[in-house]
C-alpha atoms as a PDB file:
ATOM      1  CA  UNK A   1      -4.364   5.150  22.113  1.00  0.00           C
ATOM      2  CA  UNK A   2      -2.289   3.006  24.418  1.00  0.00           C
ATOM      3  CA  UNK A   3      -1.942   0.195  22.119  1.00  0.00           C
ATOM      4  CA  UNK A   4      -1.330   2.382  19.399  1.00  0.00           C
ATOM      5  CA  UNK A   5       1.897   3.736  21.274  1.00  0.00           C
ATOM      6  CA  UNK A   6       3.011   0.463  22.200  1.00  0.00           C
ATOM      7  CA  UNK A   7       2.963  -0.809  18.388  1.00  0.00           C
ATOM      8  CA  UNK A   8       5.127   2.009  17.374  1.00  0.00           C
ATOM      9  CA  UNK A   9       7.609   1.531  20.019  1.00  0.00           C
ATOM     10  CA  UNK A  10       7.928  -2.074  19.735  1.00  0.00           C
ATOM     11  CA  UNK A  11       8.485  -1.864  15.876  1.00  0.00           C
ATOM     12  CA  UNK A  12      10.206   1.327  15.993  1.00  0.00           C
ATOM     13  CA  UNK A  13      10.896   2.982  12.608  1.00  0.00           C
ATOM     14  CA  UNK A  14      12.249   1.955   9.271  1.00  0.00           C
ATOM     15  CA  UNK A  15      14.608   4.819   9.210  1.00  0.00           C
ATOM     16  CA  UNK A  16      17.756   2.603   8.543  1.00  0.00           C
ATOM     17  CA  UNK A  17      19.203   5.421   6.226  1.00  0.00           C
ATOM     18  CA  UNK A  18      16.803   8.237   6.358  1.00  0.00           C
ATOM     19  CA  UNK A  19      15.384   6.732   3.115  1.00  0.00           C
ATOM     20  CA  UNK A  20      11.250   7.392   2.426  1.00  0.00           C
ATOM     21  CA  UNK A  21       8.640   4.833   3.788  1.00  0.00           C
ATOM     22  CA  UNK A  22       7.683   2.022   1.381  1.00  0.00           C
ATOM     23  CA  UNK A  23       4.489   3.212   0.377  1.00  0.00           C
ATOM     24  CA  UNK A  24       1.766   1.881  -2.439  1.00  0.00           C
ATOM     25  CA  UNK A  25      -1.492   4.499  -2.542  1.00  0.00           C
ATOM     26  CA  UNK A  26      -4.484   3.696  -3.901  1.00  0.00           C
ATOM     27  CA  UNK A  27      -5.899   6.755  -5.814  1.00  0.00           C
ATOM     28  CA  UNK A  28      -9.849   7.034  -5.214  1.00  0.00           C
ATOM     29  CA  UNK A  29     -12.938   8.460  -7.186  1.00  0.00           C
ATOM     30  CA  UNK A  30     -14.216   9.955  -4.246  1.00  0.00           C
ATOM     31  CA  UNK A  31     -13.425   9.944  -0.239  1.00  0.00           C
ATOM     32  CA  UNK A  32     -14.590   6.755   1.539  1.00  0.00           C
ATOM     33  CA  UNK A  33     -12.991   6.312   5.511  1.00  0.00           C
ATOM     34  CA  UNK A  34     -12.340   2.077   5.425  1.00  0.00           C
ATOM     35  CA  UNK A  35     -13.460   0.653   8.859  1.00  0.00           C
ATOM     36  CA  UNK A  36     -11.527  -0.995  10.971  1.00  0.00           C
ATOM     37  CA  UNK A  37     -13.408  -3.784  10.064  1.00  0.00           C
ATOM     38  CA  UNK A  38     -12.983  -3.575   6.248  1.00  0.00           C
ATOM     39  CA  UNK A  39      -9.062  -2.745   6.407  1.00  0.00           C
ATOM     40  CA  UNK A  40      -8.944  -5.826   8.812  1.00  0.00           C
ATOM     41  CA  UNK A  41     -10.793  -8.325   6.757  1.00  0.00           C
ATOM     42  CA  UNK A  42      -8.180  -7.172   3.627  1.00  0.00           C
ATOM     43  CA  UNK A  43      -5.163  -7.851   6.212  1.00  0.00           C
ATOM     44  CA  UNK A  44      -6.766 -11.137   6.828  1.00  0.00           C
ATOM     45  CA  UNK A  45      -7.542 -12.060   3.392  1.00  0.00           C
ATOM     46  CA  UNK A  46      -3.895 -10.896   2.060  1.00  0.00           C
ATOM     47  CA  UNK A  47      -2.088 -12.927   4.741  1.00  0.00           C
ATOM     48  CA  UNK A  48      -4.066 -16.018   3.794  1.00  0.00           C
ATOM     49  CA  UNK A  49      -3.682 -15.698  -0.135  1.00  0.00           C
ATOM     50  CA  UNK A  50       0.097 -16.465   0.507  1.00  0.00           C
ATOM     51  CA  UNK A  51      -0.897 -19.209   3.627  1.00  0.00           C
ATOM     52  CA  UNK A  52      -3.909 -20.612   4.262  1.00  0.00           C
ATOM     53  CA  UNK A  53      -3.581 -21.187   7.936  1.00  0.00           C
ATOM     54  CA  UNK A  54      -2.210 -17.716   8.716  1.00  0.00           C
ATOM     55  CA  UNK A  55      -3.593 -17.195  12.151  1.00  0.00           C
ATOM     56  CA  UNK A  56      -5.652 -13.930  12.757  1.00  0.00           C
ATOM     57  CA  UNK A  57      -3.929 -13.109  16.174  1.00  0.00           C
ATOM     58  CA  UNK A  58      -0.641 -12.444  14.040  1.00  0.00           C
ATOM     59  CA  UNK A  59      -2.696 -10.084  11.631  1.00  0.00           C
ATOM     60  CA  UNK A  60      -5.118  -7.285  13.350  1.00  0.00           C
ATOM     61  CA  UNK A  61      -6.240  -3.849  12.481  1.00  0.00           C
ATOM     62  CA  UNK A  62      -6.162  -1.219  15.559  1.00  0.00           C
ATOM     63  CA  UNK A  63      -7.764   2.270  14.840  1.00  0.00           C
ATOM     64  CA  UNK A  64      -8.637   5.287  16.289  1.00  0.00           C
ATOM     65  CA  UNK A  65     -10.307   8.174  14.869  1.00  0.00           C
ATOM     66  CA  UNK A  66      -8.212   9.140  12.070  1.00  0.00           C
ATOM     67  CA  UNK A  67      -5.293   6.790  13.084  1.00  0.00           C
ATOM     68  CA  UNK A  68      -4.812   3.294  11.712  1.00  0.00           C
ATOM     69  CA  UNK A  69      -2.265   0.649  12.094  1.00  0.00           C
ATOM     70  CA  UNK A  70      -2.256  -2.607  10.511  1.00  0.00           C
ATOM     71  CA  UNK A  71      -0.052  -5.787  11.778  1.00  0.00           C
ATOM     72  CA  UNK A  72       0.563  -8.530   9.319  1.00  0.00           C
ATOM     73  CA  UNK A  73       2.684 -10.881  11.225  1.00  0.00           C
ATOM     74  CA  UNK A  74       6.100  -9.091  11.750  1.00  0.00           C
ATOM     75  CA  UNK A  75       5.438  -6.356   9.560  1.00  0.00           C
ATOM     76  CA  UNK A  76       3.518  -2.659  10.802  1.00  0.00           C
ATOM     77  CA  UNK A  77       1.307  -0.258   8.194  1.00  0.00           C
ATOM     78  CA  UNK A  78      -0.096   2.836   8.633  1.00  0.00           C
ATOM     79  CA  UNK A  79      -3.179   3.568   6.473  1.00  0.00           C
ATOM     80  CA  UNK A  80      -3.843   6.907   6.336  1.00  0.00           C
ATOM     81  CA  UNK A  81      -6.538   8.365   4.526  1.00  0.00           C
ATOM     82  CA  UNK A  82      -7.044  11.776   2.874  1.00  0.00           C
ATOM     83  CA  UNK A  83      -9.948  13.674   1.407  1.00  0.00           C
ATOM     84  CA  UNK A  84      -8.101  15.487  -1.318  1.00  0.00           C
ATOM     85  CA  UNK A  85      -5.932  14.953  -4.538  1.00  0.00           C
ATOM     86  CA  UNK A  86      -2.469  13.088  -3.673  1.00  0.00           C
ATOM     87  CA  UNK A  87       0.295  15.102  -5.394  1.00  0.00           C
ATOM     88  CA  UNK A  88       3.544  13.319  -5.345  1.00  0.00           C
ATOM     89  CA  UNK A  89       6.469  15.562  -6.026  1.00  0.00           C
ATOM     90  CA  UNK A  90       7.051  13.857  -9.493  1.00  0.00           C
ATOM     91  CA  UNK A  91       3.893  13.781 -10.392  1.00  0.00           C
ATOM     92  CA  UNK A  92       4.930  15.860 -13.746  1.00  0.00           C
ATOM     93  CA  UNK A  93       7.486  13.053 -14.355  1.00  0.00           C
ATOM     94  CA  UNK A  94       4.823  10.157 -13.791  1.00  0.00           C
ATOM     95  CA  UNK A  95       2.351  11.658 -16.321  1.00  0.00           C
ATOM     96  CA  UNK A  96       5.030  12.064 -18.543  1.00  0.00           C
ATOM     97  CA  UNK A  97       6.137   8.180 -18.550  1.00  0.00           C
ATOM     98  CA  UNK A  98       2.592   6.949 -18.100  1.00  0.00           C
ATOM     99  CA  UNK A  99       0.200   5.726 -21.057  1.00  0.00           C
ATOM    100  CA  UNK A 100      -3.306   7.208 -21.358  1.00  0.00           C
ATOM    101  CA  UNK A 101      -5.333   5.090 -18.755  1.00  0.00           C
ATOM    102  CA  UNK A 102      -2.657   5.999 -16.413  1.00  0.00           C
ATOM    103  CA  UNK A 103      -3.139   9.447 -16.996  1.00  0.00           C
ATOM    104  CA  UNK A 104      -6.645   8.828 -16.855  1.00  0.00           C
ATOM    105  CA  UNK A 105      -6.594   7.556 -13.331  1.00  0.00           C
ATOM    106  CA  UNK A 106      -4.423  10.425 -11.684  1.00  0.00           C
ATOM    107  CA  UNK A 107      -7.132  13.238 -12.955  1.00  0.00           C
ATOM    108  CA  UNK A 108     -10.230  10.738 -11.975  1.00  0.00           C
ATOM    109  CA  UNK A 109      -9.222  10.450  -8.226  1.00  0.00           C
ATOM    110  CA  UNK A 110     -10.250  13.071  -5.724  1.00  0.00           C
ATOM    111  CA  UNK A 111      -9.253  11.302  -2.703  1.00  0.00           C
ATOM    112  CA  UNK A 112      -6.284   8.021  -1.465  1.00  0.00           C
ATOM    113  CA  UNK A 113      -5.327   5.969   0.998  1.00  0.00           C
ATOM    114  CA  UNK A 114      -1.571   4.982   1.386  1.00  0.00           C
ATOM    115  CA  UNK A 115      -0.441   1.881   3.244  1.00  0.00           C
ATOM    116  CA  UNK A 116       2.907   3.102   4.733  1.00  0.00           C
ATOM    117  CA  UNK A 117       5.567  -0.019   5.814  1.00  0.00           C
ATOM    118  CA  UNK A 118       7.093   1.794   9.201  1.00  0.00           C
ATOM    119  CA  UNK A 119       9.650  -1.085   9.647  1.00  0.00           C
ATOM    120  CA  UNK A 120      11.618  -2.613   7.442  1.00  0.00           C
ATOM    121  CA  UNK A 121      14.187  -3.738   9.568  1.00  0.00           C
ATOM    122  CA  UNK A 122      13.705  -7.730   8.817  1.00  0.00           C
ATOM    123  CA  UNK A 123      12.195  -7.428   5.532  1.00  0.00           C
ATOM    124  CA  UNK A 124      14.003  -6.364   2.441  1.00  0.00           C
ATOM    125  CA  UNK A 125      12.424  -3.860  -0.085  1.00  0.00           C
ATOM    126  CA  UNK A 126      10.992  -6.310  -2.461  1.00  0.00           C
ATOM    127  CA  UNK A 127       9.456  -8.228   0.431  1.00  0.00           C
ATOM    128  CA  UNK A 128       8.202  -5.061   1.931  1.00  0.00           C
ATOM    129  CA  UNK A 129       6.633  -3.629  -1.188  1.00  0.00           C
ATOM    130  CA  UNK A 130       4.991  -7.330  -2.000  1.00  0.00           C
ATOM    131  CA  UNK A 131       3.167  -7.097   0.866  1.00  0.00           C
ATOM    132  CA  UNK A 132       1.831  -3.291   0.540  1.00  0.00           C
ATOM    133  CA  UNK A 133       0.727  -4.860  -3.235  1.00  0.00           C
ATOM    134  CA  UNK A 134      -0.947  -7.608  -1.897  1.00  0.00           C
ATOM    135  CA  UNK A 135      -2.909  -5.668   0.909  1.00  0.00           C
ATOM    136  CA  UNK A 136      -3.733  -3.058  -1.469  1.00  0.00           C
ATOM    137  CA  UNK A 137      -5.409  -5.963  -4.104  1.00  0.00           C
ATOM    138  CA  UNK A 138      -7.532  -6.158  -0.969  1.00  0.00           C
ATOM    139  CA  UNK A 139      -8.665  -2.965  -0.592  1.00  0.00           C
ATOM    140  CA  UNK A 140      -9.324  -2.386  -4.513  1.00  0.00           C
ATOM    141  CA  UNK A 141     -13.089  -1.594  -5.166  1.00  0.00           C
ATOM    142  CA  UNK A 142     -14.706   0.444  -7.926  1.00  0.00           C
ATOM    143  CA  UNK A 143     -14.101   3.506  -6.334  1.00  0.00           C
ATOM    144  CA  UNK A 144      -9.909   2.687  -6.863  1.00  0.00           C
ATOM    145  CA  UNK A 145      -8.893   4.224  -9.797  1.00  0.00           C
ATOM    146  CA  UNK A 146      -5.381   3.176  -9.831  1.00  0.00           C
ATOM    147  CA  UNK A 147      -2.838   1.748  -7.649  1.00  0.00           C
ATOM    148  CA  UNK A 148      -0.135   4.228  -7.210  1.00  0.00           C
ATOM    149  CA  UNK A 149       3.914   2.288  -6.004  1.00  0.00           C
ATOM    150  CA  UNK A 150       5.848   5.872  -5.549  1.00  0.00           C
ATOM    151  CA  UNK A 151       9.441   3.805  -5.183  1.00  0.00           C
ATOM    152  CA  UNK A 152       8.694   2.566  -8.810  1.00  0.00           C
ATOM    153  CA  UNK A 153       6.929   5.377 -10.005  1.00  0.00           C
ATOM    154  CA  UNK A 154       4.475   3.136 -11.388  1.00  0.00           C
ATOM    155  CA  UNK A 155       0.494   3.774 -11.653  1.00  0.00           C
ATOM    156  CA  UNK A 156      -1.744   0.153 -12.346  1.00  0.00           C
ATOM    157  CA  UNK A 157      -4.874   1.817 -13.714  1.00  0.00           C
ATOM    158  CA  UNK A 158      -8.048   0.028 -11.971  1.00  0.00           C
ATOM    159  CA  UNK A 159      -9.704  -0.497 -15.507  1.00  0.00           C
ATOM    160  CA  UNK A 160     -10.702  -4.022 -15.041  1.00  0.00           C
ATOM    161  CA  UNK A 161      -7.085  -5.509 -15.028  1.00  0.00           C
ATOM    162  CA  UNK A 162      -5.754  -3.862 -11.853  1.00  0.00           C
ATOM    163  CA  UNK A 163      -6.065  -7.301  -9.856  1.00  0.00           C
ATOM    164  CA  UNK A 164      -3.972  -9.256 -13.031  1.00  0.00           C
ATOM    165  CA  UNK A 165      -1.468  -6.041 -12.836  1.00  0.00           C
ATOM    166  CA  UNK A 166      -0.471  -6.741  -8.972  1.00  0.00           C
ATOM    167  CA  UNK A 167      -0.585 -10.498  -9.465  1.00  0.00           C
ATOM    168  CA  UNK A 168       2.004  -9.959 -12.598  1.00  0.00           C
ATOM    169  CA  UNK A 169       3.657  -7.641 -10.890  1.00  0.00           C
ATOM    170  CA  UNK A 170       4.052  -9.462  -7.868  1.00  0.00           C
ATOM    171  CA  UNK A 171       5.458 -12.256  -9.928  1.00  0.00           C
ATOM    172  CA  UNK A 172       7.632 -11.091 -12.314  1.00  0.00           C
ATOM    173  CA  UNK A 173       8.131  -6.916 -12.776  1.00  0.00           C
ATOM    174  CA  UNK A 174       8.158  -6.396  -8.530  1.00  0.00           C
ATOM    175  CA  UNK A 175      11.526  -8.128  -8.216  1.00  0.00           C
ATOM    176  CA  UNK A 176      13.207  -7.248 -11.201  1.00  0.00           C
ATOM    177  CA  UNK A 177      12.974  -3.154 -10.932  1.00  0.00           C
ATOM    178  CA  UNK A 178      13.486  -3.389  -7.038  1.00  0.00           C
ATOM    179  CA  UNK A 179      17.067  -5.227  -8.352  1.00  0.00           C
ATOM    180  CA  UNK A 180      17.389  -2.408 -11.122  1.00  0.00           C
ATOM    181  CA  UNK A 181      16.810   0.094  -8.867  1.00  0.00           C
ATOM    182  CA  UNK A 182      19.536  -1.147  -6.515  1.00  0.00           C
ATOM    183  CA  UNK A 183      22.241  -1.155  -9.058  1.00  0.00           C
END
């Protein structure tokens, strides 16, 4: 628990306003705990889709019973993992805006795991949520119903076209309503 400590107080917070975490959740079928192991080999795999060489020293997975941090290079995630239905706040909202596969997704899932930025201190919002997309592309199995991005209120069903969702979206729609949402 040591090293867990020591991770949180060299990267501190991202409380620079009192603002939320960046968060993306992937909604889930049914409860499945991710190793250390599996979380690690997605942190690995993420870091070397954008460069090949990434080192794994600068990217490595620490857990401890129900407690999981992530470090991809200068960035720290929690994972955190629950065995019941996530219920955002403006959930009502979400199903409102969402189309019928999106809907679909929220009343599949039973369980999620959110990947939590806790600093944001050298990384802007757009960065930030990129990576939390990218990681969570890693994690996606059948078992994923959706990926859920709370600061965009957005919900990528897992229907087969998840994976092409967070690549466009990574691309193109990630930057522009980050800059929307700033205005």
């Amino acid at each position: 628990m040591a090293i867990l400590s020591s991770l949180f107080k060299k990267f501190g917070s991202n409380k620079k306003d009192d603002g939320p975490y960046l968060s993306v959740v992937l909604l889930l079928r049914k409860s499945r705990f991710r190793t250390q192991e599996e979380i690690q080999r997605a942190n690995l795999a993420a870091a070397q889709e954008l460069d090949p060489t990434a080192h794994e020293s600068a990217f490595f997975t620490v857990q401890k019973d129900q407690v999981t941090f992530v470090k991809s290079g200068s960035l720290l995630v929690n994972v955190l993992q629950a065995k019941v239905r996530y219920t955002p706040p403006a959930l009502p909202e979400i199903l409102r805006r969402s189309d019928q596969a999106s809907r679909d997704a929220w009343e599949q899932h039973q369980a999620w795991l959110a990947l939590d930025l806790l600093n944001t201190k050298d990384v802007s919002e757009a960065e930030g949520l990129a990576w939390l997309v990218r990681l969570s592309k890693e994690l996606l199995d059948s078992e994923c119903t959706a990926v859920f991005i709370p600061q965009l209120l957005r919900t990528l069903p897992n229907n087969g076209v998840a994976a092409f969702g967070i690549d466009l979206m990574l691309r193109k729609i990630l930057p522009e309503a980050i800059s929307k949402s700033a205005k």
